[in-house]
Protein backbone atom coordinates (compact mmCIF):
# COMPACT_ATOMS: atom_id res chain seq x y z
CA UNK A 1 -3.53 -10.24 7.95
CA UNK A 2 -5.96 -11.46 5.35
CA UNK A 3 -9.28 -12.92 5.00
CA UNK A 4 -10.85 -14.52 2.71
CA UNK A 5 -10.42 -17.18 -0.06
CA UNK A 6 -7.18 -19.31 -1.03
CA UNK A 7 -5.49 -17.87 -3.82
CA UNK A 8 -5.93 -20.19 -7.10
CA UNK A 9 -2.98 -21.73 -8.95
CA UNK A 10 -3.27 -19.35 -11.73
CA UNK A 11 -1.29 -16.76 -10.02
CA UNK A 12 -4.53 -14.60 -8.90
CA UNK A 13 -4.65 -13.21 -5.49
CA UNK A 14 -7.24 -13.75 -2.65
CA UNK A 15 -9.78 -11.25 -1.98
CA UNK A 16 -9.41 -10.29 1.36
CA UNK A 17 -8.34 -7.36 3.85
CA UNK A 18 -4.52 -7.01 3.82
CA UNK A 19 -2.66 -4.15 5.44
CA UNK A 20 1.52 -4.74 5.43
CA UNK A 21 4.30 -1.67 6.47
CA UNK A 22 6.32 -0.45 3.67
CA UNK A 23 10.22 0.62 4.49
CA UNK A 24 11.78 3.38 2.41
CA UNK A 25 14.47 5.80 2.54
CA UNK A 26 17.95 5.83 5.14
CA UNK A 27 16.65 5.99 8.39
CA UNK A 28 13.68 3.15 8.75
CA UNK A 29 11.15 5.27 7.90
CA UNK A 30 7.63 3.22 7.58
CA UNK A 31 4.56 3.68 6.85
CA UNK A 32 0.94 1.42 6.95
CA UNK A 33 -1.09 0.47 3.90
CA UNK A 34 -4.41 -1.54 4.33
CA UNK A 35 -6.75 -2.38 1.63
CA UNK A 36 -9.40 -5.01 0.21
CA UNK A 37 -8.58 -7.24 -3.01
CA UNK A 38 -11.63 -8.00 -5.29
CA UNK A 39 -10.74 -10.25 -8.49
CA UNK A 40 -6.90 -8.03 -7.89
CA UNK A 41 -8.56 -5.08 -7.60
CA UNK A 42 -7.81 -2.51 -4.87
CA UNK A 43 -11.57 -1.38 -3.48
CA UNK A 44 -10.36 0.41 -0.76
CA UNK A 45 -7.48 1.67 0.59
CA UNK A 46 -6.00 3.13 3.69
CA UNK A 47 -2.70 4.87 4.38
CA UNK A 48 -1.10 5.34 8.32
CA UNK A 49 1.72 7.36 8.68
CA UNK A 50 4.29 6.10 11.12
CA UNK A 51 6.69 9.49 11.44
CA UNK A 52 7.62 10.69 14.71
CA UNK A 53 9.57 13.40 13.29
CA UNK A 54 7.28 16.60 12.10
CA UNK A 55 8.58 16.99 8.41
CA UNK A 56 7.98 13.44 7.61
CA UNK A 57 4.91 13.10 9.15
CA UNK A 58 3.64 16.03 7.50
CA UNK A 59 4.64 14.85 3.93
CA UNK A 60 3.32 10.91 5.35
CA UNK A 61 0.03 12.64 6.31
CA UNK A 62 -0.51 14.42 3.07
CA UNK A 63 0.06 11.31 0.90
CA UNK A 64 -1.82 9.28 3.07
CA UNK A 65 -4.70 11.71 2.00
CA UNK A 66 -4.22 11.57 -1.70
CA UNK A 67 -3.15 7.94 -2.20
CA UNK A 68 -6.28 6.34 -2.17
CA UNK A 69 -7.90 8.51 -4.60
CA UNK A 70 -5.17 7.01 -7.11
CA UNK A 71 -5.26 3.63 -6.24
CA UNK A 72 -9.13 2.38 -5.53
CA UNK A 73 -10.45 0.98 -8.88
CA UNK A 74 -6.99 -0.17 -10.16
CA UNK A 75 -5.38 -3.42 -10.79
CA UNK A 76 -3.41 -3.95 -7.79
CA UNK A 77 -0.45 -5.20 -10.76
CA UNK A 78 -0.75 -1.76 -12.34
CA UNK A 79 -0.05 0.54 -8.90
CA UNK A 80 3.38 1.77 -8.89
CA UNK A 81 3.28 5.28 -7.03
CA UNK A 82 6.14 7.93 -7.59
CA UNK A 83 5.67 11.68 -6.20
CA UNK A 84 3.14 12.04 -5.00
CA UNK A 85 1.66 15.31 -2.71
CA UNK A 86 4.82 16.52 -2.73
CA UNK A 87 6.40 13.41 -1.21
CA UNK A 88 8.90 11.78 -3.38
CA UNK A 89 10.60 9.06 0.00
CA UNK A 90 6.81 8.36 0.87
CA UNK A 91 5.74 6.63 -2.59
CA UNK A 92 8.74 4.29 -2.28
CA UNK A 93 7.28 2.76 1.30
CA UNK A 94 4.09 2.60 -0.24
CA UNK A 95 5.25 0.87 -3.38
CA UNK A 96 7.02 -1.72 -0.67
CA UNK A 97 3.94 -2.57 0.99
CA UNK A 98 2.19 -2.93 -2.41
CA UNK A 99 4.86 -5.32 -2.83
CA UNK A 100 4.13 -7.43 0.65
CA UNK A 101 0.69 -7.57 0.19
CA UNK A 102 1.25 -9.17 -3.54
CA UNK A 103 2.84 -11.49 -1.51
CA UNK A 104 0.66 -12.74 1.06
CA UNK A 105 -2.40 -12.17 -1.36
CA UNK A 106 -0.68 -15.10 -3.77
CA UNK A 107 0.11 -17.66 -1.18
């Protein structure tokens, strides 16, 4: 869901609130990314793990930790995440949601 102003024609996205589920891996694994946009900026994030099983959950949880640390301050065009905390699957889900909220943040 976002808030906030159209994006212009120049390709620039909205600032708002966005939050969008990122799929990744062979068996519909998910998780939740929220943030805020400034001027395509990411000035916060948030990361929800969706894992019912323990393993995933526990790598989920400890990138959901660490992610935001990487990603507040950056060019929302620049974040591409790959291991990260250990988790190689989780990055991919995150990188998908990145990819929704591009999206919706352009429209």
């Amino acid at each position: 869901m976002a808030t906030g102003a159209p994006a212009t024609p120049d390709g620039d996205y909205a600032d708002g609130e966005y939050s969008a589920d990122g799929e990744y891996g062979t068996q519909d694994s998910s998780i939740g990314v929220s943030l805020t946009l400034d001027n395509g900026v990411i000035t916060e994030a948030e990361v929800e793990s969706h894992a019912t099983n323990q393993t995933s959950r526990d790598f989920q949880e400890r990138f959901a930790d660490a992610a935001p640390e990487l990603v507040v301050g950056q060019d929302i065009d620049d974040v591409d995440l790959d291991r990260v905390a250990g988790s190689s699957g989780t990055p991919d889900g995150f990188n998908d949601a990145i990819r929704k909220i591009k999206e919706e943040a352009s429209q």
